[in-house]
Protein backbone atom coordinates (compact mmCIF):
# COMPACT_ATOMS: atom_id res chain seq x y z
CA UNK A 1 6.26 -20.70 16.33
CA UNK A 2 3.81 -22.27 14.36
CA UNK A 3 4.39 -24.84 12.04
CA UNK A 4 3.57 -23.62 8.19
CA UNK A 5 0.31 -25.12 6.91
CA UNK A 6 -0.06 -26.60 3.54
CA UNK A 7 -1.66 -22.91 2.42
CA UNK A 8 1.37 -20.93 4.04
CA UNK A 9 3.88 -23.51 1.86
CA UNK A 10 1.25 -22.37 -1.29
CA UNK A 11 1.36 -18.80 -0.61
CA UNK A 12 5.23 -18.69 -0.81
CA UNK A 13 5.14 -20.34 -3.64
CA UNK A 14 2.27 -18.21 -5.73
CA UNK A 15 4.00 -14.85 -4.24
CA UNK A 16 7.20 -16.24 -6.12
CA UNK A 17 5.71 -18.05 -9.00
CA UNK A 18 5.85 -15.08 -11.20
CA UNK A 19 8.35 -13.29 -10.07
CA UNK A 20 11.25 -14.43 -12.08
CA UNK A 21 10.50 -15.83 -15.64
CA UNK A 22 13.36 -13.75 -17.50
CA UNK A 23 16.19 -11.41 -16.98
CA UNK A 24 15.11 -8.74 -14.39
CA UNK A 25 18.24 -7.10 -13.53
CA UNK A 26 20.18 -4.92 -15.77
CA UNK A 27 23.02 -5.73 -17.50
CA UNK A 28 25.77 -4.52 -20.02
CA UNK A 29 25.84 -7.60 -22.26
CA UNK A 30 28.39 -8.32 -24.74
CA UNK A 31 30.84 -5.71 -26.26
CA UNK A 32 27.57 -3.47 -27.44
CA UNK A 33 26.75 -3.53 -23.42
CA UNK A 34 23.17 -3.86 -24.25
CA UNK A 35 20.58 -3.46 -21.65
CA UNK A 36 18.39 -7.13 -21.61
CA UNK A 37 16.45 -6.64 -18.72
CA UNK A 38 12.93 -6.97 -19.20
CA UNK A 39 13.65 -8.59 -22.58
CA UNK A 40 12.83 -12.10 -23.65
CA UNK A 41 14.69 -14.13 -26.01
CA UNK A 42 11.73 -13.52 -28.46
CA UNK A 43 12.37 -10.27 -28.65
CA UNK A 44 16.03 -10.54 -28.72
CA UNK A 45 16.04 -12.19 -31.69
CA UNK A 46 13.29 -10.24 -33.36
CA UNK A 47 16.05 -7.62 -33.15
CA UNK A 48 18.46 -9.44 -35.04
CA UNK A 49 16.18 -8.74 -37.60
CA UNK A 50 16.00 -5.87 -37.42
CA UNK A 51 19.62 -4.66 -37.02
CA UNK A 52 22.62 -5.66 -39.31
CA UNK A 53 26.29 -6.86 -38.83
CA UNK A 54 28.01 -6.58 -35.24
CA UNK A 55 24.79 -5.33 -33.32
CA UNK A 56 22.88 -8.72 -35.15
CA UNK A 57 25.36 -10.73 -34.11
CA UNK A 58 25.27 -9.50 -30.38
CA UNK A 59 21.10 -9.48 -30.30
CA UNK A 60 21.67 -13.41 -31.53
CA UNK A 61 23.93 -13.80 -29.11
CA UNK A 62 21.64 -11.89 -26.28
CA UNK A 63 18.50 -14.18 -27.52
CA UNK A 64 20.78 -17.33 -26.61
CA UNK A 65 21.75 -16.02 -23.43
CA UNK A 66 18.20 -15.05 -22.75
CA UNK A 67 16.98 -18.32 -23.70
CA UNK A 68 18.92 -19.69 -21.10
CA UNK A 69 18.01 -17.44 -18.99
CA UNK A 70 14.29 -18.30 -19.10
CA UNK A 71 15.30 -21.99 -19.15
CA UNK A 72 16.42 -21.73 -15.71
CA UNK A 73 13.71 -20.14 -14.49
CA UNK A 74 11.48 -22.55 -15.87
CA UNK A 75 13.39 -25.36 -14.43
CA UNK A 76 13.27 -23.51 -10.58
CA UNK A 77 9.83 -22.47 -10.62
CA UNK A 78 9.10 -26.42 -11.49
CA UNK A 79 11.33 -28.02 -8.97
CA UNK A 80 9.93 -25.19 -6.62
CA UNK A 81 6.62 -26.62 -7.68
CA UNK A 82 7.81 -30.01 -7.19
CA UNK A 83 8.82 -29.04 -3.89
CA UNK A 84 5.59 -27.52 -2.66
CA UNK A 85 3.49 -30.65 -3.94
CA UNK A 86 6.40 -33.08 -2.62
CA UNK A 87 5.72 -31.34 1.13
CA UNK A 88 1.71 -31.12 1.06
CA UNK A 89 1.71 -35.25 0.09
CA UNK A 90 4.09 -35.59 3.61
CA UNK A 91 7.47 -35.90 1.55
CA UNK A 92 9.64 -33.67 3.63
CA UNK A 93 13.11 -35.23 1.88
CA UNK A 94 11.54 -34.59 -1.39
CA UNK A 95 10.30 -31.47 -1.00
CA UNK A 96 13.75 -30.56 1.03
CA UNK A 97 15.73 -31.89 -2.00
CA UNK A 98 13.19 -29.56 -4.71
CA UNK A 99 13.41 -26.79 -2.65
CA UNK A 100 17.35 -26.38 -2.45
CA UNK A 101 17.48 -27.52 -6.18
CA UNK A 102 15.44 -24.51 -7.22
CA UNK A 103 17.40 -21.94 -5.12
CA UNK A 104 20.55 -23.65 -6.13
CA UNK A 105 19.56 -23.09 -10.12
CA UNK A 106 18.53 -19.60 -9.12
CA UNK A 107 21.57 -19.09 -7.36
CA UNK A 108 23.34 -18.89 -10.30
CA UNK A 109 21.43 -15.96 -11.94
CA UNK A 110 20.36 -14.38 -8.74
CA UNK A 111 21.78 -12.25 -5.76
CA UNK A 112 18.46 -11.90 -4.21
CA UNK A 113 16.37 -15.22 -4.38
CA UNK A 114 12.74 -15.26 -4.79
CA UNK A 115 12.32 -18.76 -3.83
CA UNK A 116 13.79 -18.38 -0.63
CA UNK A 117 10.66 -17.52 1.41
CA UNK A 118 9.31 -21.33 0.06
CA UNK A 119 12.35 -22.44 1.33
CA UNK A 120 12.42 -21.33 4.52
CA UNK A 121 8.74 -22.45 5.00
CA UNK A 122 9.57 -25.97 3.41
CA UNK A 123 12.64 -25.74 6.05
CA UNK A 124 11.05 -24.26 9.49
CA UNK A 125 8.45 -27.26 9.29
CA UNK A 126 10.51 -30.12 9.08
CA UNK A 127 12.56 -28.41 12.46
CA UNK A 128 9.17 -28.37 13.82
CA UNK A 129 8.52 -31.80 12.72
């Protein structure tokens, strides 16, 4: 096997990159079980606008989840980022360290990780190292 070149490491990471941003699976949230996926925390709370009493109160609740939602996604697509530039510059423990800190942050959201092709890239080259 091959050992992944810089551009295989920056194709698993574009082929992720936009793949999760938000909530992409469906849910049932709250005691309204309303359906978020696809939604953004923009929109969320552009709907507690636009509804009144206990269906406001669950899109403003919704909108926070959301929000953190997003946040994590943000924060693994950087350290998935991170992890990509840390392992074309030669740092192998950084980009180790990024790499299993962005899965680990998607973990919690996830069943089926996105960043785990980068990771197993990231990984198969330092064994071949």
């Amino acid at each position: 096997m091959n050992s992944p070149t810089v551009a295989a490491v920056e194709a698993a990471f574009h082929q992720a990159e936009s793949q999760w941003n938000a909530c992409d699976w469906f849910t049932g949230f709250g005691p309204l079980k309303l359906q978020l996926r696809g939604l953004t925390s923009v929109q969320a709370a552009r709907l507690t606008k636009a509804t009144c009493g206990q269906e406001s109160q669950q899109w403003l609740a919704a909108a926070t989840w959301l929000g953190r939602v997003e946040q994590a996604a943000a924060a693994a697509k950087e350290a998935a980022f991170n992890a990509c530039d840390a392992w074309a510059n030669g740092d192998f423990s950084l980009a180790k360290l990024q790499i299993e800190r962005a899965c680990a942050i998607e973990a919690m959201w996830h069943q089926e990780f996105v960043w785990e092709p980068l990771r197993r890239a990231i990984s198969e080259s330092l064994e071949l190292a």
